[in-house]
PDB file of N, CA and C in Angstrom:
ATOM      1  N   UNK A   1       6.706 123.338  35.025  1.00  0.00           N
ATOM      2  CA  UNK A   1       7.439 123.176  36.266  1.00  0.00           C
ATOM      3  C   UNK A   1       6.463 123.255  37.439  1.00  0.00           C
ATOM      4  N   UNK A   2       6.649 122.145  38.459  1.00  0.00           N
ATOM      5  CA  UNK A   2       5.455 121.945  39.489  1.00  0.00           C
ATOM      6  C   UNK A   2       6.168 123.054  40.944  1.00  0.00           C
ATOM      7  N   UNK A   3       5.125 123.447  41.340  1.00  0.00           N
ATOM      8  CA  UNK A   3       5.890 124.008  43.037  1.00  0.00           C
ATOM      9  C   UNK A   3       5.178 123.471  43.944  1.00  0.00           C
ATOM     10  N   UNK A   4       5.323 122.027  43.624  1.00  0.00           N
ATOM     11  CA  UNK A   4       4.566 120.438  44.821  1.00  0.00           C
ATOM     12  C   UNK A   4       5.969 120.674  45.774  1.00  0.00           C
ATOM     13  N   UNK A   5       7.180 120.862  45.677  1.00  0.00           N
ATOM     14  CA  UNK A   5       8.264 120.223  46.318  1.00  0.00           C
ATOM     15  C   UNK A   5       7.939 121.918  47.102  1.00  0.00           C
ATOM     16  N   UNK A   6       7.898 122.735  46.871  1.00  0.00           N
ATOM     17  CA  UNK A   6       7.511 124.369  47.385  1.00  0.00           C
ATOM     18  C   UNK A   6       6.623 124.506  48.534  1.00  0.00           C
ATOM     19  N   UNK A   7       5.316 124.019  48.132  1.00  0.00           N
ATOM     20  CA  UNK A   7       4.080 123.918  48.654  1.00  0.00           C
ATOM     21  C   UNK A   7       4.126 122.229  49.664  1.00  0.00           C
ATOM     22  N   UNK A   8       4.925 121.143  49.676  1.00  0.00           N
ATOM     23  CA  UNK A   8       4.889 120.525  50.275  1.00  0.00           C
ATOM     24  C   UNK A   8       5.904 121.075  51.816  1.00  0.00           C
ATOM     25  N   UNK A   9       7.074 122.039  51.483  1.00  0.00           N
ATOM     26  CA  UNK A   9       7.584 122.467  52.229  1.00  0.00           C
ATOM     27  C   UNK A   9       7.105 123.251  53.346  1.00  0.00           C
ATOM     28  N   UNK A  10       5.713 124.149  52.526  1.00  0.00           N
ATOM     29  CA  UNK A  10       4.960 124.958  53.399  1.00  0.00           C
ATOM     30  C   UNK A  10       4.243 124.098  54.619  1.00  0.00           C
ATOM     31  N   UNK A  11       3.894 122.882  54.103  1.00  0.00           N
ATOM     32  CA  UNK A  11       2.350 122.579  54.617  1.00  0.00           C
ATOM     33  C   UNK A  11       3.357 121.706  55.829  1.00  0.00           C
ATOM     34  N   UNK A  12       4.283 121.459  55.693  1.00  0.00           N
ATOM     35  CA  UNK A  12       5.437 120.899  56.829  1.00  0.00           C
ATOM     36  C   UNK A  12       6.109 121.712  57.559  1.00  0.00           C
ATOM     37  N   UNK A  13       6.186 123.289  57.200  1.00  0.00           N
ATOM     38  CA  UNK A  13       6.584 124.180  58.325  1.00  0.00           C
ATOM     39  C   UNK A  13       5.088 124.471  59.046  1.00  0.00           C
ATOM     40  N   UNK A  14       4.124 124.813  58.496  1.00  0.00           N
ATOM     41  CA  UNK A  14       3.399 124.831  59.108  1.00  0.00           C
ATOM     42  C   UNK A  14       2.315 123.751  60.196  1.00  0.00           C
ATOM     43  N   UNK A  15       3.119 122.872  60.160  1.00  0.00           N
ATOM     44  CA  UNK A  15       3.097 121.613  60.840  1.00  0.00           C
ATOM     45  C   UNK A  15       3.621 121.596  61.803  1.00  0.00           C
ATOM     46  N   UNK A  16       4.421 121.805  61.734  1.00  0.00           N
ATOM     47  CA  UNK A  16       5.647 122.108  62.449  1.00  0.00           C
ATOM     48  C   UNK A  16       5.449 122.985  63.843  1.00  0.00           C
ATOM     49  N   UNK A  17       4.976 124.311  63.233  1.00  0.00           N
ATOM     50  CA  UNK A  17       4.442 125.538  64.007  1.00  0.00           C
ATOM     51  C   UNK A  17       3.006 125.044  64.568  1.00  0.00           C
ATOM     52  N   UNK A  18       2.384 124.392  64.033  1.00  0.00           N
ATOM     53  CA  UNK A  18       1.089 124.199  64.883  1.00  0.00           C
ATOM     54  C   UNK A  18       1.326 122.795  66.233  1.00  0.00           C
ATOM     55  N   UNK A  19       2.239 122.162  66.054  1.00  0.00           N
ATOM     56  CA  UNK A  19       2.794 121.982  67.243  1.00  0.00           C
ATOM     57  C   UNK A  19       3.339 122.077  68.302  1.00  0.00           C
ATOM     58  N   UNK A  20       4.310 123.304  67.714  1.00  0.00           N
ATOM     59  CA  UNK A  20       5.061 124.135  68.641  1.00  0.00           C
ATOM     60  C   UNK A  20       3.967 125.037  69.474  1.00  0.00           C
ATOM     61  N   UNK A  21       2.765 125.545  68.673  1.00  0.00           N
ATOM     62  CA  UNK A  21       1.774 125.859  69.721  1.00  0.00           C
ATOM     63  C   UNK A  21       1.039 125.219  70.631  1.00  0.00           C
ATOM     64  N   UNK A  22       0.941 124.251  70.088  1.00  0.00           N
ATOM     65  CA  UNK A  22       0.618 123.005  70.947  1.00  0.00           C
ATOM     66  C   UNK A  22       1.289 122.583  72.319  1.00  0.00           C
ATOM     67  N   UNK A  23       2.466 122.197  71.726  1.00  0.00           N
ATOM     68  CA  UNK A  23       3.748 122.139  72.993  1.00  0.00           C
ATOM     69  C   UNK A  23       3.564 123.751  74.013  1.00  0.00           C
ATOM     70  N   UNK A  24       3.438 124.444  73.248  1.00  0.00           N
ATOM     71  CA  UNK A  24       3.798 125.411  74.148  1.00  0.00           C
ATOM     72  C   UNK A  24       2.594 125.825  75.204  1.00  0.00           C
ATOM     73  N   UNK A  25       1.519 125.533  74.544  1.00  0.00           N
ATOM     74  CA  UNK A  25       0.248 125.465  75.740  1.00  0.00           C
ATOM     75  C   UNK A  25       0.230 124.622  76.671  1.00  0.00           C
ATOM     76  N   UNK A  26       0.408 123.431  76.181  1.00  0.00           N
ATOM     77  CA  UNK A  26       0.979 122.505  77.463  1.00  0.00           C
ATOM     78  C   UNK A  26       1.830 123.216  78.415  1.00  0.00           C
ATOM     79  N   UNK A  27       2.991 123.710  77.827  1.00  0.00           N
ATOM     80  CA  UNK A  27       3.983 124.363  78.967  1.00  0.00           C
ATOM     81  C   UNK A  27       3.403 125.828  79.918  1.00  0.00           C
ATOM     82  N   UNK A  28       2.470 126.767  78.915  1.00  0.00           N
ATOM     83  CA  UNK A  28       2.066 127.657  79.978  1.00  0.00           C
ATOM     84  C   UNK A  28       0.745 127.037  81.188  1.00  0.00           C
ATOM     85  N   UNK A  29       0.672 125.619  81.113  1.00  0.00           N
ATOM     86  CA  UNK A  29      -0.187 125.230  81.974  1.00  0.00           C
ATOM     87  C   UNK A  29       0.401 124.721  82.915  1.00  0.00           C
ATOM     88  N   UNK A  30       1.759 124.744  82.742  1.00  0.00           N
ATOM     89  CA  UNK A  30       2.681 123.779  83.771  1.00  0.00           C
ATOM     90  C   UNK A  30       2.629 125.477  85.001  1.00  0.00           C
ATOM     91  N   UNK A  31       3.090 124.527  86.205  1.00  0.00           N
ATOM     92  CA  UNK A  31       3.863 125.754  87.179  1.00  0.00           C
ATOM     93  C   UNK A  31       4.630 125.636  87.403  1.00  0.00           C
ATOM     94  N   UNK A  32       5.375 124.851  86.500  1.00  0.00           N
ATOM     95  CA  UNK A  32       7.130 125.081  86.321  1.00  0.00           C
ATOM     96  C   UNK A  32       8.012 126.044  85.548  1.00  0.00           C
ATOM     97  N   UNK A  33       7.433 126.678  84.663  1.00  0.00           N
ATOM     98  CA  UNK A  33       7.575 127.803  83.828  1.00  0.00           C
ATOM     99  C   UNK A  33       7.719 129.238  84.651  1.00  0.00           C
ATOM    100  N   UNK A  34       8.542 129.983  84.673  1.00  0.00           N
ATOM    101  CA  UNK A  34       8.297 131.436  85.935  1.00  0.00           C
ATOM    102  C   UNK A  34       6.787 132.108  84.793  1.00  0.00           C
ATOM    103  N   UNK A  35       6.339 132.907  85.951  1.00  0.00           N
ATOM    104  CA  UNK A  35       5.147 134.016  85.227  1.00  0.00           C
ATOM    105  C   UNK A  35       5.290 134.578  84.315  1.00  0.00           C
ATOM    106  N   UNK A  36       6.549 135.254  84.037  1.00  0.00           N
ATOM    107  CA  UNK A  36       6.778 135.972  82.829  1.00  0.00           C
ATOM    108  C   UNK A  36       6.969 135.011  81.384  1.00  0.00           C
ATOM    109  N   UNK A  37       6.501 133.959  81.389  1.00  0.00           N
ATOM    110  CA  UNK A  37       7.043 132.685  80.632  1.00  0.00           C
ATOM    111  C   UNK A  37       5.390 132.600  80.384  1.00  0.00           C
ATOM    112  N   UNK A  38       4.399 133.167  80.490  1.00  0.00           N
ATOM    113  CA  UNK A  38       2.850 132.463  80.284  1.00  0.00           C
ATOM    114  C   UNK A  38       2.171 132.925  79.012  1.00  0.00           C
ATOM    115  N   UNK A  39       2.667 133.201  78.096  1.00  0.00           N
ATOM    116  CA  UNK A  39       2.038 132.784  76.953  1.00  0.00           C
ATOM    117  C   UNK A  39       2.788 132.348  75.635  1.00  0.00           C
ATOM    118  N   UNK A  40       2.000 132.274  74.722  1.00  0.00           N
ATOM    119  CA  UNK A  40       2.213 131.152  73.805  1.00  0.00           C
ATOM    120  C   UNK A  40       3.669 131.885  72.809  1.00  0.00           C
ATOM    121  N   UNK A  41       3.735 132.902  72.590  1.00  0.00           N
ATOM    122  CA  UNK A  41       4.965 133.664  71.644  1.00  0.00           C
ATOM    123  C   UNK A  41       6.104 133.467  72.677  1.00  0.00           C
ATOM    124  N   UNK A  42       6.037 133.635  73.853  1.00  0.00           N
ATOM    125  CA  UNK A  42       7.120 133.925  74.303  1.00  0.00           C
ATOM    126  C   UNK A  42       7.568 132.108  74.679  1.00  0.00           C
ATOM    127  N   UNK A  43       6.610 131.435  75.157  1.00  0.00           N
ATOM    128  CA  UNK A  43       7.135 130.003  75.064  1.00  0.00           C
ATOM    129  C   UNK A  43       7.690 129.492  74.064  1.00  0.00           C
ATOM    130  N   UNK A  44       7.677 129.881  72.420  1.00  0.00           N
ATOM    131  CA  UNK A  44       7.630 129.439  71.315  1.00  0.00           C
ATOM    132  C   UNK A  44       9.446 130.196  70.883  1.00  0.00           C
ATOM    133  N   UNK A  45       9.282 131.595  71.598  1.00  0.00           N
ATOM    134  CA  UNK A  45      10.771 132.007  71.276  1.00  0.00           C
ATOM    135  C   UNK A  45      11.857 131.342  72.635  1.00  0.00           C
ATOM    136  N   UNK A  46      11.059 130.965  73.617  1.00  0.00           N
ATOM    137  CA  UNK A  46      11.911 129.939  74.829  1.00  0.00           C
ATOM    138  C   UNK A  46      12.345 129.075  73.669  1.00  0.00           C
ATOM    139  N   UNK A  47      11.489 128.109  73.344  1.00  0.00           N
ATOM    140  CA  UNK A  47      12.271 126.510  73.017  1.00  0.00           C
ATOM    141  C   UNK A  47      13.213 126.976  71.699  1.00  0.00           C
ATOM    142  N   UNK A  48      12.796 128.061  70.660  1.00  0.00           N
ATOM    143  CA  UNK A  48      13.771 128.352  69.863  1.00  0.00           C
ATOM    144  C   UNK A  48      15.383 128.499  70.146  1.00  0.00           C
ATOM    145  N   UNK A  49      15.333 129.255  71.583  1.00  0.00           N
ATOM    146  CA  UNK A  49      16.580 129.643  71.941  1.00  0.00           C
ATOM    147  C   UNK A  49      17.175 128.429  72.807  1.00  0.00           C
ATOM    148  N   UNK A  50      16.333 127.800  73.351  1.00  0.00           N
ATOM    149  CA  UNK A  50      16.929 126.468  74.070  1.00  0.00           C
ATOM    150  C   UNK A  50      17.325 125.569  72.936  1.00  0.00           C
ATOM    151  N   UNK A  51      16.779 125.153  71.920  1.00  0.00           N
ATOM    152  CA  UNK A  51      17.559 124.502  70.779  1.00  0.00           C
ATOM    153  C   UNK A  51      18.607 125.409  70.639  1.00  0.00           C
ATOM    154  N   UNK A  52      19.025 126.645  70.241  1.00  0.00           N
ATOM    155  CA  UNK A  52      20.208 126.927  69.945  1.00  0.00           C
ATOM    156  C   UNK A  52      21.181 126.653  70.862  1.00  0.00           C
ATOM    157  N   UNK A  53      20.976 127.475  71.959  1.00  0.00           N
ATOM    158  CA  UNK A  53      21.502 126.848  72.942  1.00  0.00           C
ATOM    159  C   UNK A  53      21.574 125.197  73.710  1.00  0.00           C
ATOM    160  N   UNK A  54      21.372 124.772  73.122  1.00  0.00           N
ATOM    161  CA  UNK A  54      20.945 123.299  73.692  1.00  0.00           C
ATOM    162  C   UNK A  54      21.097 123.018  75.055  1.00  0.00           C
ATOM    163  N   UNK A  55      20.205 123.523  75.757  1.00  0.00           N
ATOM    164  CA  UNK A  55      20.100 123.861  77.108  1.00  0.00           C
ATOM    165  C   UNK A  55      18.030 123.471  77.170  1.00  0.00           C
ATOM    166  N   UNK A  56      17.929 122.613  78.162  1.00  0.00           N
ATOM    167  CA  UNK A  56      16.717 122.265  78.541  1.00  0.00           C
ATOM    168  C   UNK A  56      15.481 123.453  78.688  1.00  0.00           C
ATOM    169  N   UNK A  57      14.772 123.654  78.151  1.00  0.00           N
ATOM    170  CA  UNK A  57      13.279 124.815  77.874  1.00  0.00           C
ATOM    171  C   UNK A  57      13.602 125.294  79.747  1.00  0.00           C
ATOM    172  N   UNK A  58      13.298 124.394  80.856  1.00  0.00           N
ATOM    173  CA  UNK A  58      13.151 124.805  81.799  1.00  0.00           C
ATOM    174  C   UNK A  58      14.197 125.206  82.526  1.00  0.00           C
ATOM    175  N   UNK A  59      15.147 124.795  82.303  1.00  0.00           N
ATOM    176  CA  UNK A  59      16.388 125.442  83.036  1.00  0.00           C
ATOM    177  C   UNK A  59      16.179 126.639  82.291  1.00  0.00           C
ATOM    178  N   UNK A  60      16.607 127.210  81.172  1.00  0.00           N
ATOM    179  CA  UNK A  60      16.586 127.969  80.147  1.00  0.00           C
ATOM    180  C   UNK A  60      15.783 128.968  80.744  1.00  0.00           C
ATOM    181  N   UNK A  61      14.551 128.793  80.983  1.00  0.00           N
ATOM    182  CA  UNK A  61      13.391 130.018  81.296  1.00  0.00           C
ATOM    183  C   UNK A  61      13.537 130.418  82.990  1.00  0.00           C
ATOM    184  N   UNK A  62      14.174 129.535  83.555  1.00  0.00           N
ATOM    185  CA  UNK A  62      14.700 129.945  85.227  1.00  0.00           C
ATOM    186  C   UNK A  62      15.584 130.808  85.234  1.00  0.00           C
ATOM    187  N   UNK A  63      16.448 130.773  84.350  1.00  0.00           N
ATOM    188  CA  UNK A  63      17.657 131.755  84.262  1.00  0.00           C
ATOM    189  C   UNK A  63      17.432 132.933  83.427  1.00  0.00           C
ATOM    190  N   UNK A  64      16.479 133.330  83.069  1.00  0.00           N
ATOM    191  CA  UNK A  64      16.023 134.198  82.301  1.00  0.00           C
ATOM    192  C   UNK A  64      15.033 135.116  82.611  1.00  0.00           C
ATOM    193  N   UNK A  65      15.509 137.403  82.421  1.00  0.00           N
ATOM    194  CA  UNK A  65      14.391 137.688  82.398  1.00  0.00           C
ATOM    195  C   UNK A  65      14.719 138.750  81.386  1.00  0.00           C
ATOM    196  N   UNK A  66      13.485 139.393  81.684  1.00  0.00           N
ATOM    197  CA  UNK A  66      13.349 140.460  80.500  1.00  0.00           C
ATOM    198  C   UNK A  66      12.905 141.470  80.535  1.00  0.00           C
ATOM    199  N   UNK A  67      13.928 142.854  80.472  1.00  0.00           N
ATOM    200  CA  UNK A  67      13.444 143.938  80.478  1.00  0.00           C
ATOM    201  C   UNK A  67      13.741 144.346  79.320  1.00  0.00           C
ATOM    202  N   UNK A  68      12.379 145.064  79.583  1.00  0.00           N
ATOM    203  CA  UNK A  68      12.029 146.267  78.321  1.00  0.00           C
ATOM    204  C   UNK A  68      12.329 145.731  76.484  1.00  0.00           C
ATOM    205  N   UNK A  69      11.887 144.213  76.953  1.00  0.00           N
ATOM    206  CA  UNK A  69      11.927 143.593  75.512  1.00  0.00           C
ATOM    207  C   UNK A  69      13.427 142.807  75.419  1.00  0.00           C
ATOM    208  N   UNK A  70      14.285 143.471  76.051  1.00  0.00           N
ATOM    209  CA  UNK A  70      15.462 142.090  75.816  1.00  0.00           C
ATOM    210  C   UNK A  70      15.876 141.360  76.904  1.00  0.00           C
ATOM    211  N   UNK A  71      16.324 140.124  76.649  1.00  0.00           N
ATOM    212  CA  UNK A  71      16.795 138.884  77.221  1.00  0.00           C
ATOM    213  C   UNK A  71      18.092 139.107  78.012  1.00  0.00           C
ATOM    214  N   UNK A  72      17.836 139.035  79.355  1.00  0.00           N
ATOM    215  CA  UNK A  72      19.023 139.068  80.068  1.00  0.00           C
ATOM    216  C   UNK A  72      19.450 137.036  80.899  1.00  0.00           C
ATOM    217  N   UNK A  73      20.333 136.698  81.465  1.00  0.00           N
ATOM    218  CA  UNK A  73      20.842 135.815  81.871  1.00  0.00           C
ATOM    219  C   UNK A  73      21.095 136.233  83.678  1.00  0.00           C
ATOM    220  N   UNK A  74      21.017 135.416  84.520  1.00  0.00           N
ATOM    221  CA  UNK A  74      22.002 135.292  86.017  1.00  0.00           C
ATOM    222  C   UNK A  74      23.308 135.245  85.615  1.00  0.00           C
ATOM    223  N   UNK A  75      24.185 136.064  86.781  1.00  0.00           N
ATOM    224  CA  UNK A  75      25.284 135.569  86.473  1.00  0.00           C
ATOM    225  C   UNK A  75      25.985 134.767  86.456  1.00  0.00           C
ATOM    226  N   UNK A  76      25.770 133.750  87.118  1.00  0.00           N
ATOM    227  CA  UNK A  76      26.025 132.105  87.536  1.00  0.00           C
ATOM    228  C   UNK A  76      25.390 131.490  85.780  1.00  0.00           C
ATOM    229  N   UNK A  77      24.315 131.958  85.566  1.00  0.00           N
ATOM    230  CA  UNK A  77      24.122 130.748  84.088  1.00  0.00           C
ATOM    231  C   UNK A  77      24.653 131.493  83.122  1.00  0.00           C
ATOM    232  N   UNK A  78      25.187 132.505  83.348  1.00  0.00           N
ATOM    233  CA  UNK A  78      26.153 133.353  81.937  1.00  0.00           C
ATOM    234  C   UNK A  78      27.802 132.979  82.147  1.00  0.00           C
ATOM    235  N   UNK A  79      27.964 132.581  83.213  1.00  0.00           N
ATOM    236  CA  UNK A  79      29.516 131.984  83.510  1.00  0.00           C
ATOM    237  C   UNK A  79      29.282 130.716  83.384  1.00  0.00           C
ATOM    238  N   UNK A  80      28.203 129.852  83.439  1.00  0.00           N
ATOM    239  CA  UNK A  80      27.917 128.603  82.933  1.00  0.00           C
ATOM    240  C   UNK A  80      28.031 128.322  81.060  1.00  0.00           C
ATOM    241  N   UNK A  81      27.190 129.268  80.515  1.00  0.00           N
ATOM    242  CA  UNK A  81      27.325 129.192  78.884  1.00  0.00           C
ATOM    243  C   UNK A  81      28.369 129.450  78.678  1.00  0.00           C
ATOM    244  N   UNK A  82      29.565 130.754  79.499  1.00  0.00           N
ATOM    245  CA  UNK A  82      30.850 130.212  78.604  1.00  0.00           C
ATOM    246  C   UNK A  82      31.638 129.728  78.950  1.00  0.00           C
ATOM    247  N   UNK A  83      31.803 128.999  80.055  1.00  0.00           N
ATOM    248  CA  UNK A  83      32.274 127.867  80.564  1.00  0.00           C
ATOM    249  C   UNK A  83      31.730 126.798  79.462  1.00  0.00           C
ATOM    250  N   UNK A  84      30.720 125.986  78.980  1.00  0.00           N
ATOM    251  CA  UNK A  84      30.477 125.226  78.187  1.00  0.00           C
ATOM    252  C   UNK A  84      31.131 125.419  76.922  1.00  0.00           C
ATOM    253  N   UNK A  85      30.775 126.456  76.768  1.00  0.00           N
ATOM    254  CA  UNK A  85      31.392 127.088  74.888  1.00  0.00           C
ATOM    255  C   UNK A  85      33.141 126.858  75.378  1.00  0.00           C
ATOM    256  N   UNK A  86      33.919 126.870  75.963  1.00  0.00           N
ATOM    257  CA  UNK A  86      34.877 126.746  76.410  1.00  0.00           C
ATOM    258  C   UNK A  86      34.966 125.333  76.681  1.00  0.00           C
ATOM    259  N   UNK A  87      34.270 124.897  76.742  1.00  0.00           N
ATOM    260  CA  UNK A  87      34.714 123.218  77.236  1.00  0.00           C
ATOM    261  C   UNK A  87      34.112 122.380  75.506  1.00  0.00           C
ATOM    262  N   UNK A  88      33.186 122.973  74.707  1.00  0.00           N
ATOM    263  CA  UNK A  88      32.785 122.563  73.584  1.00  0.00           C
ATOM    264  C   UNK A  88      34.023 123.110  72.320  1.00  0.00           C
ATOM    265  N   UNK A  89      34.546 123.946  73.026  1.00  0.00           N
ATOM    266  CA  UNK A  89      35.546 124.692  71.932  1.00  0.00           C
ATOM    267  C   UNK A  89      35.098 125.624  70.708  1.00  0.00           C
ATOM    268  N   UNK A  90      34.150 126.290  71.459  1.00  0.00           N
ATOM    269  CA  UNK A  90      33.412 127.599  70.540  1.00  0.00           C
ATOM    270  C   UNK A  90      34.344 128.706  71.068  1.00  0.00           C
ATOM    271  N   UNK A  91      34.509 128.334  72.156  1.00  0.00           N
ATOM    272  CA  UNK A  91      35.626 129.753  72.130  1.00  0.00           C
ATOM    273  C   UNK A  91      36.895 129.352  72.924  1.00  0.00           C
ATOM    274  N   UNK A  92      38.113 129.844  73.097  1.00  0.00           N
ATOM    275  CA  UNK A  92      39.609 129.411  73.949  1.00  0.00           C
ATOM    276  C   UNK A  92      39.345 130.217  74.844  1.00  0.00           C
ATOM    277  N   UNK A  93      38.598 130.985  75.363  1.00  0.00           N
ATOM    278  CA  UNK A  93      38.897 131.428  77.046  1.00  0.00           C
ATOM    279  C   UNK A  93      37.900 132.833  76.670  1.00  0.00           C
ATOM    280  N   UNK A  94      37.676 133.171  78.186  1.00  0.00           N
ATOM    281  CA  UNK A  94      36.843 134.280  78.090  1.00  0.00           C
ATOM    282  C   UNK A  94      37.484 135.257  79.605  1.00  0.00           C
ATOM    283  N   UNK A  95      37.184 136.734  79.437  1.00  0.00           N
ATOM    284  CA  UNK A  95      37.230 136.776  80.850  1.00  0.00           C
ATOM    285  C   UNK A  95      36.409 138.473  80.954  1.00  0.00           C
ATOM    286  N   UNK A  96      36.206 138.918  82.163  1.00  0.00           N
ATOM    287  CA  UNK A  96      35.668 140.354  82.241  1.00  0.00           C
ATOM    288  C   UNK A  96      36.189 141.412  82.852  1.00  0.00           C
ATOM    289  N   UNK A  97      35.487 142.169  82.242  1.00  0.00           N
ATOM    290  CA  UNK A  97      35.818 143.495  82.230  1.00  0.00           C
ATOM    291  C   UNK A  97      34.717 144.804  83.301  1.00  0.00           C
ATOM    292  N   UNK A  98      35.379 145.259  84.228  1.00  0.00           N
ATOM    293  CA  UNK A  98      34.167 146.478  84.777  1.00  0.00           C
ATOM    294  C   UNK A  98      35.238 147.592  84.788  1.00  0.00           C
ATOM    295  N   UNK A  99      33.882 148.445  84.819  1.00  0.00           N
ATOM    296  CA  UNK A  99      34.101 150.050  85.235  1.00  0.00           C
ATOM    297  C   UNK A  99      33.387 150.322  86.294  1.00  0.00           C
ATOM    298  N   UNK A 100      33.006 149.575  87.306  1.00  0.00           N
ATOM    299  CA  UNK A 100      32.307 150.358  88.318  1.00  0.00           C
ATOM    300  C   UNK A 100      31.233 150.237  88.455  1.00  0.00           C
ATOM    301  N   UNK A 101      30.359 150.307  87.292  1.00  0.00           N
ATOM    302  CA  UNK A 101      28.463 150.275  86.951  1.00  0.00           C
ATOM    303  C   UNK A 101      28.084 149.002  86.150  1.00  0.00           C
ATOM    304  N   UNK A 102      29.466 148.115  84.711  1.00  0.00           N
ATOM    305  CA  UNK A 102      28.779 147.371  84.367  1.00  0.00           C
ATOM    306  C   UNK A 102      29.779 146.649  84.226  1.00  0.00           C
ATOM    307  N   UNK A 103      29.368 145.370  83.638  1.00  0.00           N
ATOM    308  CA  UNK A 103      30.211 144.062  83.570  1.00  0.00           C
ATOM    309  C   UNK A 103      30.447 143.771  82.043  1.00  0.00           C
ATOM    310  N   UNK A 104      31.524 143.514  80.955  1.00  0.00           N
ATOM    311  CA  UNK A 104      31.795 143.276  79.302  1.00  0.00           C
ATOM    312  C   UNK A 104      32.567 142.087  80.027  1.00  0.00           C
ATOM    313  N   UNK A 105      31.874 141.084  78.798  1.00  0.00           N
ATOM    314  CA  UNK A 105      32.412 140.045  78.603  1.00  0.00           C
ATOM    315  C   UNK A 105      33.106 139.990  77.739  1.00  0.00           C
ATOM    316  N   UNK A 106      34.413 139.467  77.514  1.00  0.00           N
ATOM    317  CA  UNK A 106      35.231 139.562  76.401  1.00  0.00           C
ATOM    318  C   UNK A 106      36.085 137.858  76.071  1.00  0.00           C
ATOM    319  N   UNK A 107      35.371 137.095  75.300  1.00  0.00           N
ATOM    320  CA  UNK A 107      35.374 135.805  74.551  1.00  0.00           C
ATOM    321  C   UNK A 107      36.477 135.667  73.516  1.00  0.00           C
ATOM    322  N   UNK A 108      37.530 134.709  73.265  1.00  0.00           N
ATOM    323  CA  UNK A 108      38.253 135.031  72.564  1.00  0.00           C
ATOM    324  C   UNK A 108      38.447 133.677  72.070  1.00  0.00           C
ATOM    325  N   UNK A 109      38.707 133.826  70.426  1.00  0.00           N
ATOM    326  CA  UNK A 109      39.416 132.317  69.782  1.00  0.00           C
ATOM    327  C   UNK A 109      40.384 132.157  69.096  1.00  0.00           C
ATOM    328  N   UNK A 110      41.040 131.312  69.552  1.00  0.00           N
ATOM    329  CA  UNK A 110      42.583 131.504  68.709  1.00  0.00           C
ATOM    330  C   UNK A 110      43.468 132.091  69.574  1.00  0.00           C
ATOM    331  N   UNK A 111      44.702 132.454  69.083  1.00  0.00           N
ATOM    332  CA  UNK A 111      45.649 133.076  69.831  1.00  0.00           C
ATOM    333  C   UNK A 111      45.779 134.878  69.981  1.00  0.00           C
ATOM    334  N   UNK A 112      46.068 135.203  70.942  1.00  0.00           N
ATOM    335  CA  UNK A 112      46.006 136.859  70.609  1.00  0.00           C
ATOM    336  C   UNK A 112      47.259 137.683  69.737  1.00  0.00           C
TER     337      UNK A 112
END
């Protein structure tokens, strides 16, 4: 039994990834990218999440920052994503919730 179909898989992810570094050096040379966007891991987890999101690398990284290691949104492009997911039909309606100090989003599908 051969592991050509195994090993051909590798040598194509890693193809794959040596472009994405590629692409992504290009992009920390741009000055369209904000500062916190200038090197190569964090450009590489940008376009990951802009494919999921299918939302353009640069819009994507404008609306975006990051403390203390996690990913926050504006509130204008977080009422934008579920406004979309709502108009794509990932979810039937959303709406929020405060206490005073913070804001819960609460997304819902189907009927209650």
């Amino acid at each position: 039994m051969s592991n050509l179909p195994a090993l051909q898989e590798i040598e194509v992810m890693e193809k794959v990834f040596e472009l994405e570094q590629r692409k992504a050096k290009a992009m920390i040379q741009s000055n369209i990218l904000p500062q916190n966007f200038r090197n190569i891991g964090d450009v590489i987890v940008l376009n990951e999440m802009s494919r999921n999101l299918q939302i353009p690398v640069v819009l994507l990284a404008q609306q975006m920052y990051i403390v203390h290691g996690k990913v926050g949104f504006s509130g204008q492009f977080a009422i934008a994503l579920l406004n979309k997911a709502v108009e794509l039909g990932k979810i039937d309606k959303w709406n929020y919730e405060t206490n005073g100090k913070a804001v819960r989003v609460v997304a819902k599908r189907g009927e209650d």
